[in-house]
C-alpha atoms as a PDB file:
ATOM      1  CA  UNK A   1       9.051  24.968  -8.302  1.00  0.00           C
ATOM      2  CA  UNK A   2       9.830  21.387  -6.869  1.00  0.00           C
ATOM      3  CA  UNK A   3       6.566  21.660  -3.995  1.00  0.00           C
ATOM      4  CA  UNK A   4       5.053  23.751  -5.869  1.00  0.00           C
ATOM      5  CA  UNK A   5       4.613  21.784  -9.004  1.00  0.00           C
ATOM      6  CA  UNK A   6       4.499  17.844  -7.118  1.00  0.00           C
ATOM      7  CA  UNK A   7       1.327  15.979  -7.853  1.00  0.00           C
ATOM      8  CA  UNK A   8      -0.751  14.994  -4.710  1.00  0.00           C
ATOM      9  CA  UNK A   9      -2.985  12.142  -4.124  1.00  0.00           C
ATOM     10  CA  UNK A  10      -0.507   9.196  -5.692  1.00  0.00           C
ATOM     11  CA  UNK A  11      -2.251   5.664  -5.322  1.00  0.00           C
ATOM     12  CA  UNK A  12      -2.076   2.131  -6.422  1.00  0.00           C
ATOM     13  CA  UNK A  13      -4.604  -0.449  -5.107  1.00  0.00           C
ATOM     14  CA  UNK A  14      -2.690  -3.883  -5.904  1.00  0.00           C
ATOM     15  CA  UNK A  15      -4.824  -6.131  -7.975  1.00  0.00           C
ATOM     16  CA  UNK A  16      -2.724  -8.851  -8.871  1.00  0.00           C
ATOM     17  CA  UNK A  17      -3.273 -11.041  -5.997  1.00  0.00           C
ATOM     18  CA  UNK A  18      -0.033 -13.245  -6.366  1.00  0.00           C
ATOM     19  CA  UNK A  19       3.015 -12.630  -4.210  1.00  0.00           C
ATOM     20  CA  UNK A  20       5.549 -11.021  -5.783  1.00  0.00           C
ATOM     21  CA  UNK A  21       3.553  -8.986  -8.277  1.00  0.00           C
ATOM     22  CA  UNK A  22       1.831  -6.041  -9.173  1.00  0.00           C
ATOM     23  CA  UNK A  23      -0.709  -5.102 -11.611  1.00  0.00           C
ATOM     24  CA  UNK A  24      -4.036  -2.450 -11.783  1.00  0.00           C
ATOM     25  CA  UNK A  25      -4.202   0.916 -12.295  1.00  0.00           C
ATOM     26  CA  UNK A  26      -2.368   3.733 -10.008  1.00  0.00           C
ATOM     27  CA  UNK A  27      -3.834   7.303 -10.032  1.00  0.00           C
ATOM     28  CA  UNK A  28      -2.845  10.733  -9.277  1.00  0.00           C
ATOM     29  CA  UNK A  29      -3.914  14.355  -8.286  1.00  0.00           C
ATOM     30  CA  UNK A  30      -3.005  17.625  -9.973  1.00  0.00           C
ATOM     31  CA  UNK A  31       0.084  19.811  -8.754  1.00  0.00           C
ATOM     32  CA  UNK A  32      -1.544  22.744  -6.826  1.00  0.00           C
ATOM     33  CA  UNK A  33       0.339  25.095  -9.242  1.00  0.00           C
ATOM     34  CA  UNK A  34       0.286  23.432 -12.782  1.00  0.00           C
ATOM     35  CA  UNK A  35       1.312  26.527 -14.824  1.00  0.00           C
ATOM     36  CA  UNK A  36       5.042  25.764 -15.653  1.00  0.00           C
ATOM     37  CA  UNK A  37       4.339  21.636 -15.941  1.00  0.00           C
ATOM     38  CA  UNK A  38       4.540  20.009 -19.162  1.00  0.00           C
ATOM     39  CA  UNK A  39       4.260  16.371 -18.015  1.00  0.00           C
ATOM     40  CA  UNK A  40       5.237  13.935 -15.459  1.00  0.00           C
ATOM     41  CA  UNK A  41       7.267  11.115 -15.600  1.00  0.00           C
ATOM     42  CA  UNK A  42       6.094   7.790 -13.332  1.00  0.00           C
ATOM     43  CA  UNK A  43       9.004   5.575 -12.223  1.00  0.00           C
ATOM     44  CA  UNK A  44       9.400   2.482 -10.214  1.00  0.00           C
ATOM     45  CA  UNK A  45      11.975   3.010  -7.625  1.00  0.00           C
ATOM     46  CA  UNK A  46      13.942   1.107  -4.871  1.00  0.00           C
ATOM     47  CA  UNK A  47      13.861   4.530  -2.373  1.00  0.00           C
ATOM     48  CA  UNK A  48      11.333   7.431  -1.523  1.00  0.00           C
ATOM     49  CA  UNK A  49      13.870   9.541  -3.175  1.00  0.00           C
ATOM     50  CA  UNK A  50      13.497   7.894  -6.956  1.00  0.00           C
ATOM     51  CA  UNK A  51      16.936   5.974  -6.255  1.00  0.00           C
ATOM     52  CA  UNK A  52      17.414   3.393  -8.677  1.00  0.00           C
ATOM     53  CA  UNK A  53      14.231   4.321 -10.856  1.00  0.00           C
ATOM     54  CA  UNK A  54      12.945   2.710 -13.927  1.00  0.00           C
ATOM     55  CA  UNK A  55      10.103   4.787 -15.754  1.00  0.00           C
ATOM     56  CA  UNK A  56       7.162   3.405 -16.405  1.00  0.00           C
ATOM     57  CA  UNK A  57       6.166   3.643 -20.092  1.00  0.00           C
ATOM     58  CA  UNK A  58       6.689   7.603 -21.729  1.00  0.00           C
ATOM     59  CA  UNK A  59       5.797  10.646 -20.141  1.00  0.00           C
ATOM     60  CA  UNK A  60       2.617  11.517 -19.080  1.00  0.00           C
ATOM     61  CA  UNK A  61       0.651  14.618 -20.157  1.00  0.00           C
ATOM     62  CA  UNK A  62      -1.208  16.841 -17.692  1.00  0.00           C
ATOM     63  CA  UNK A  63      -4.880  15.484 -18.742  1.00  0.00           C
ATOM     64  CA  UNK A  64      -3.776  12.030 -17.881  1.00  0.00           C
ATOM     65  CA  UNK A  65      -4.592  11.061 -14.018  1.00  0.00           C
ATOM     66  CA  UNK A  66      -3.504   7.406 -14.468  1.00  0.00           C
ATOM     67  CA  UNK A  67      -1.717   4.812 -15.359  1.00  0.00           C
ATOM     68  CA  UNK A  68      -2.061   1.057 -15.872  1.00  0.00           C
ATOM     69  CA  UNK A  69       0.571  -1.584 -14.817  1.00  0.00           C
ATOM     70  CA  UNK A  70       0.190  -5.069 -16.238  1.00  0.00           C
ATOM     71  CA  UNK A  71      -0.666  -8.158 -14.062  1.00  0.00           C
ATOM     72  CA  UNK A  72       1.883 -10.162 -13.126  1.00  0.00           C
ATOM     73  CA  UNK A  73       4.521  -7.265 -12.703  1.00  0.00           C
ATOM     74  CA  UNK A  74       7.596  -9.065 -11.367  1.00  0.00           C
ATOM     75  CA  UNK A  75       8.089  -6.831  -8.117  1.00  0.00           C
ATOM     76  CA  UNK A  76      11.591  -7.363  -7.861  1.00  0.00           C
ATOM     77  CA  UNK A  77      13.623  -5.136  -5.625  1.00  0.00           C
ATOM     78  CA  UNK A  78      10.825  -1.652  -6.049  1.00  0.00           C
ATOM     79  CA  UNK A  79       9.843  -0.564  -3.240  1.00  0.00           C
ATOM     80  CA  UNK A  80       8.366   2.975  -4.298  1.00  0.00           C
ATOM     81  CA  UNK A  81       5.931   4.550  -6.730  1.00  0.00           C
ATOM     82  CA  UNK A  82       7.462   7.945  -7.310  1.00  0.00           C
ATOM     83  CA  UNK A  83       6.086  10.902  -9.872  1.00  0.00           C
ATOM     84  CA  UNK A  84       8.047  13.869 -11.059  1.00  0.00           C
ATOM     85  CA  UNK A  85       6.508  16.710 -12.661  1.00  0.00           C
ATOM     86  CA  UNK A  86       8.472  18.332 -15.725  1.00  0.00           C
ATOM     87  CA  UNK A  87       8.941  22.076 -16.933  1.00  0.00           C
ATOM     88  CA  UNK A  88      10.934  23.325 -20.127  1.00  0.00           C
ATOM     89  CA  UNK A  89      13.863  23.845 -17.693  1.00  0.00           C
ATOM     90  CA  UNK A  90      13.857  20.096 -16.857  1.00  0.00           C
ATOM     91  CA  UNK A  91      12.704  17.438 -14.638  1.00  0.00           C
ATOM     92  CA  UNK A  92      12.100  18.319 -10.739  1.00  0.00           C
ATOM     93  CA  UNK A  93      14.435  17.042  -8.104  1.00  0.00           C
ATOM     94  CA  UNK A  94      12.536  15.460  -5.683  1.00  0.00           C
ATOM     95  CA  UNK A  95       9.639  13.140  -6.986  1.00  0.00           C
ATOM     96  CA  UNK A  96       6.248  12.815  -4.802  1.00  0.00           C
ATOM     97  CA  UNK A  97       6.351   8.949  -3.582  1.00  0.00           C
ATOM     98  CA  UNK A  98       4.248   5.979  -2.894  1.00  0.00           C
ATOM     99  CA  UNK A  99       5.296   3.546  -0.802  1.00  0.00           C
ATOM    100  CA  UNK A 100       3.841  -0.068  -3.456  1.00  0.00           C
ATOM    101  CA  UNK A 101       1.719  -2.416  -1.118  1.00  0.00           C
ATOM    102  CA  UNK A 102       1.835  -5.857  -2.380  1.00  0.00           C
ATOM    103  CA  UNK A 103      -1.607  -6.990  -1.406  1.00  0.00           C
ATOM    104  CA  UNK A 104      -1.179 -11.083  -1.124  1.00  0.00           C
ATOM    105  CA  UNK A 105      -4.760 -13.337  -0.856  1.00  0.00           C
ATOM    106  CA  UNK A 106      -4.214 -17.353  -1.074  1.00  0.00           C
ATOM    107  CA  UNK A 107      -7.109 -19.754  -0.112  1.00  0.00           C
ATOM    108  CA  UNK A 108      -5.713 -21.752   2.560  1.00  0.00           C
ATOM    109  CA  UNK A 109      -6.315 -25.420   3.564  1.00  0.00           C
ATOM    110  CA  UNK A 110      -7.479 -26.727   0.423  1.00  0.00           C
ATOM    111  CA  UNK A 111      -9.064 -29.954   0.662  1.00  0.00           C
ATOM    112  CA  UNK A 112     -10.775 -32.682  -1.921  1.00  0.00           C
ATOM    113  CA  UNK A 113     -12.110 -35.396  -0.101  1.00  0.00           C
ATOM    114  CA  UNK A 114     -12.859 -37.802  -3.099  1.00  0.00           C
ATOM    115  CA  UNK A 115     -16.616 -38.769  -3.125  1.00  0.00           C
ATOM    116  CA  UNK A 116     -16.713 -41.311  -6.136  1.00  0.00           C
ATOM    117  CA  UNK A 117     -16.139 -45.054  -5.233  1.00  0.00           C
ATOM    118  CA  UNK A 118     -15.355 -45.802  -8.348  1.00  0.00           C
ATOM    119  CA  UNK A 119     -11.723 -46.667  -9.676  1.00  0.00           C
ATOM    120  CA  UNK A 120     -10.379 -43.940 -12.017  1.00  0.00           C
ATOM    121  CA  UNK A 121     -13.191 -41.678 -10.936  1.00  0.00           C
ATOM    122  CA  UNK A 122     -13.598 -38.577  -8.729  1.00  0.00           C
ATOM    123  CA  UNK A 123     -16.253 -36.716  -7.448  1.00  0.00           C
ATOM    124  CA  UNK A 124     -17.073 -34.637  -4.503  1.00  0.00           C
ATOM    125  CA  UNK A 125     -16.243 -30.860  -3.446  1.00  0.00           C
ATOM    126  CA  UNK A 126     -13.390 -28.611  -3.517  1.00  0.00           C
ATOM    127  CA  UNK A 127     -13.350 -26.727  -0.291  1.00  0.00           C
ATOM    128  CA  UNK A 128     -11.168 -23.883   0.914  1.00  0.00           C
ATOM    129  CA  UNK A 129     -10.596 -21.107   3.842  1.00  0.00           C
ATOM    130  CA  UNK A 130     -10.262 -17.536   2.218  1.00  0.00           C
ATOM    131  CA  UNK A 131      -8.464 -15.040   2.297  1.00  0.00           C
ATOM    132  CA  UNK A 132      -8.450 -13.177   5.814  1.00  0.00           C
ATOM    133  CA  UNK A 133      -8.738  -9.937   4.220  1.00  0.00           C
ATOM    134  CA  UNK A 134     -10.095 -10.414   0.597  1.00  0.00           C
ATOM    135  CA  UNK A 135     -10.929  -7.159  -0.473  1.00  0.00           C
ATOM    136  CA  UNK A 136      -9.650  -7.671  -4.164  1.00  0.00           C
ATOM    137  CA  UNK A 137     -11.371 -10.996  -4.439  1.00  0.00           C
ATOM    138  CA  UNK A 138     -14.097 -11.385  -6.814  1.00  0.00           C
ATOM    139  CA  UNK A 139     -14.345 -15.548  -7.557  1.00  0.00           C
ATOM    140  CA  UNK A 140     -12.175 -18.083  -7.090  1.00  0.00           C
ATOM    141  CA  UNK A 141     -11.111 -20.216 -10.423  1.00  0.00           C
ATOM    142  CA  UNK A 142     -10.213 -24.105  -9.389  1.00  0.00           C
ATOM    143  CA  UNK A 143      -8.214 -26.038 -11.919  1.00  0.00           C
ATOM    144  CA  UNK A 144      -7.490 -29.685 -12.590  1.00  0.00           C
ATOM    145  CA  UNK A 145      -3.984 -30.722 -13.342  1.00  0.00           C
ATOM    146  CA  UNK A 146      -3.523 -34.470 -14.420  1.00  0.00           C
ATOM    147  CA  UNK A 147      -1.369 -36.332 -12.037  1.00  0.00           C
ATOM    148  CA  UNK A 148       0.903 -37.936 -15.019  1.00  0.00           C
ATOM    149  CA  UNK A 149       1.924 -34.222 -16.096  1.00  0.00           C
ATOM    150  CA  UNK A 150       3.286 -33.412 -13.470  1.00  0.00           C
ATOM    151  CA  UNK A 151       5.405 -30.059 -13.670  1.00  0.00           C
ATOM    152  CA  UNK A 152       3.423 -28.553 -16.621  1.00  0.00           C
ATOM    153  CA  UNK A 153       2.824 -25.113 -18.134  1.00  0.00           C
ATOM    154  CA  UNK A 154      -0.234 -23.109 -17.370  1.00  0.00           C
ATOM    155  CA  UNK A 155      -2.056 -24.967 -20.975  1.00  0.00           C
ATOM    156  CA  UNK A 156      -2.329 -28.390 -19.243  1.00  0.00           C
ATOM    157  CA  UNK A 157      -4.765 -26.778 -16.714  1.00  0.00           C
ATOM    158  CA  UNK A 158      -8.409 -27.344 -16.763  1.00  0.00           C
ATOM    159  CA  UNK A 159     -10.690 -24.730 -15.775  1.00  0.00           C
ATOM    160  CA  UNK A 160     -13.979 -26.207 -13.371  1.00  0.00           C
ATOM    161  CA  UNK A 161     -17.086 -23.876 -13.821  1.00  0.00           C
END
């Protein structure tokens, strides 16, 4: 039953850009014998072999072919996707696996050369090297902080269009 009944096709295209977390949606393919599955259960696991699992939300029925993970997903110690199919007679022993990429784009060199002669004032342009392979990059969002806040939560942040 176990090879029989093991999805095919697991993937997960990281689209949380930030080090050290995950987020977007990971798919999979149909078992090539789905006639004794009832579900399948999607863990997060520190091993190929589902060792030290957590699952991820409640089981899956057979129609669904996804599932979403939130952005900023800590990635802590996981190191593995892994899937098991499910049968009345229990869960399968050896899960189908996905080694989790954690796909990692910073701008480098940032650099603000101020512009504005004037005291108290700024102007001029924000410039940046990207990514070397941005693939998951759609725009870049720069931010003011004010200097006198210093270590401040994300609300003191000013969005630049």
């Amino acid at each position: 039953f176990d090879v029989e009944a093991s999805v095919s096709g697991i993937n997960f295209p990281d689209q949380d850009l930030d080090k050290g977390e995950l987020g977007g949606t990971s798919g999979l393919g149909p078992p090539n014998n789905i006639h004794k599955v009832l579900s399948y259960h999607a863990f997060l696991a520190t091993s190929a072999t589902g060792a030290g699992r957590s699952q991820l939300g409640v089981d899956l029925p057979l129609s669904v072919s996804s599932h979403f993970l939130e952005m900023e997903f800590p990635i802590g110690a996981w190191s593995h996707f892994v899937v098991y199919s499910k049968s009345k007679l229990g869960e399968q022993t050896t899960p189908q696996a996905l080694a989790i990429h954690d796909t990692h784009a910073p701008v480098r060199d940032v650099a603000f050369p101020d512009l504005d002669l004037d005291e108290g004032e700024i102007g001029g342009y924000v410039q940046w090297q990207a990514p070397a392979d941005p693939p998951q990059v759609t725009e870049y969002v720069v931010y003011m902080v004010p200097k006198y806040l210093g270590n401040c939560s994300m609300h003191c942040f000013t969005e630049i269009e």
